[in-house]
Protein backbone atom coordinates (compact mmCIF):
# COMPACT_ATOMS: atom_id res chain seq x y z
CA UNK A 1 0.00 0.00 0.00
CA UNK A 2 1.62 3.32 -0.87
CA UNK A 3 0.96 6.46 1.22
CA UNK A 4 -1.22 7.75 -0.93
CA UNK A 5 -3.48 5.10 -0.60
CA UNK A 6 -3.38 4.59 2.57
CA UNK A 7 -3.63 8.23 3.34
CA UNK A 8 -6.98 7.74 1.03
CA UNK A 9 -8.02 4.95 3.43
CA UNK A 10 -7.96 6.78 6.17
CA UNK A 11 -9.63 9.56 5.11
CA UNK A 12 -12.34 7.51 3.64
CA UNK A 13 -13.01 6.24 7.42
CA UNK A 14 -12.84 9.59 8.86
CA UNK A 15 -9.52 9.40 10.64
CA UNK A 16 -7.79 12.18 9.28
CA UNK A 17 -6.16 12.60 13.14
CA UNK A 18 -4.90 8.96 12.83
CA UNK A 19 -3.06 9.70 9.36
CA UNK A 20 -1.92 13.10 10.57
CA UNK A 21 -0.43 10.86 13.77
CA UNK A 22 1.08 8.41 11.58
CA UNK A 23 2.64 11.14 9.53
CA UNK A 24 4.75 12.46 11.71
CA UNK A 25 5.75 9.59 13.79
CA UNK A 26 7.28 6.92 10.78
CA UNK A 27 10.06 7.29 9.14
CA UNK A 28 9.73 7.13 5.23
CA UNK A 29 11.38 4.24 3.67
CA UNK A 30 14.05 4.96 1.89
CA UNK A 31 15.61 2.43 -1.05
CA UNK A 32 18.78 4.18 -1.09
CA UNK A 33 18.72 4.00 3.04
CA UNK A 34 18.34 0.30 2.65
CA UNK A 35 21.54 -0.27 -0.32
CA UNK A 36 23.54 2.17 2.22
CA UNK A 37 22.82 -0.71 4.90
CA UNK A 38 23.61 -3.45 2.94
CA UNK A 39 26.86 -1.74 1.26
CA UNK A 40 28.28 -1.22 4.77
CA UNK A 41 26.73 -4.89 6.06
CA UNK A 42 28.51 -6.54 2.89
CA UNK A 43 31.93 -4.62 3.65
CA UNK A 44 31.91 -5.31 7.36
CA UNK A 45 31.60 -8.97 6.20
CA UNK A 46 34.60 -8.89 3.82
CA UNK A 47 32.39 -9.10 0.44
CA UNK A 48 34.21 -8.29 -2.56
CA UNK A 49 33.82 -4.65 -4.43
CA UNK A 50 32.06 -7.47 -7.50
CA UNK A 51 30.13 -9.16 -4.81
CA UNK A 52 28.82 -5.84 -3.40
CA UNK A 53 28.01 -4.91 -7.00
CA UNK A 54 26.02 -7.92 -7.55
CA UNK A 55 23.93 -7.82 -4.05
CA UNK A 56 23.12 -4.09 -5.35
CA UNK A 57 22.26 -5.10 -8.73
CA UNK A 58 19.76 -7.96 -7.29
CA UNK A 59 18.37 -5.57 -4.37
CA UNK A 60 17.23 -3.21 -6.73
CA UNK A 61 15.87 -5.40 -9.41
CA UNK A 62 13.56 -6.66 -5.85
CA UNK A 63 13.09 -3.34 -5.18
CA UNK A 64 11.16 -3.17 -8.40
CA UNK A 65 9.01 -6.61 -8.25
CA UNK A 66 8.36 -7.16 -4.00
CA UNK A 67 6.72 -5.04 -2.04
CA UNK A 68 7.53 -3.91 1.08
CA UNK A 69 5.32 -6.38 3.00
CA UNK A 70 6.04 -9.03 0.85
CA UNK A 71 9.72 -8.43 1.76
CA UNK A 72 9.05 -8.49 5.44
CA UNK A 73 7.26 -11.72 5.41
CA UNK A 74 9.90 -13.11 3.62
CA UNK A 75 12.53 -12.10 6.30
CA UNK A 76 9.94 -13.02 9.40
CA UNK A 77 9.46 -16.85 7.28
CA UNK A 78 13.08 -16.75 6.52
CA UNK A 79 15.58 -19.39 7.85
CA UNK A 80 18.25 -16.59 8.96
């Protein structure tokens, strides 16, 4: 659900207060917060400059098919 439409939902229901709550107190996800996090995960770990490359290449190729909630339940079901 993007923002928008969740911002839509809420209004629909009549709890503008709710949204305006929610507004302010998350954090927006950011893609390029996410790749900073894995770049310095994969360097702490002693990846290579080509295997940092290729975990950026595939996190932003997911980026652009999985949603965000589909992403989580894949790391709550996940075996790590």
């Amino acid at each position: 659900m993007t923002i928008k439409q969740y911002r839509d939902k809420c209004i629909k229901r009549g709890d503008e207060a709710f949204y305006a709550f929610m507004e302010n107190a998350l954090e927006i996800w950011q893609n390029d917060a996410c790749i900073g996090y894995l770049i310095i995960a994969a360097e702490d770990a002693g990846l290579s400059d080509d295997q940092i490359r290729e975990l950026i290449s595939q996190i932003k190729e997911a980026f652009d098919v999985v949603t965000i909630d589909e992403a989580a339940e894949r790391w709550r079901h996940s075996r790590f």
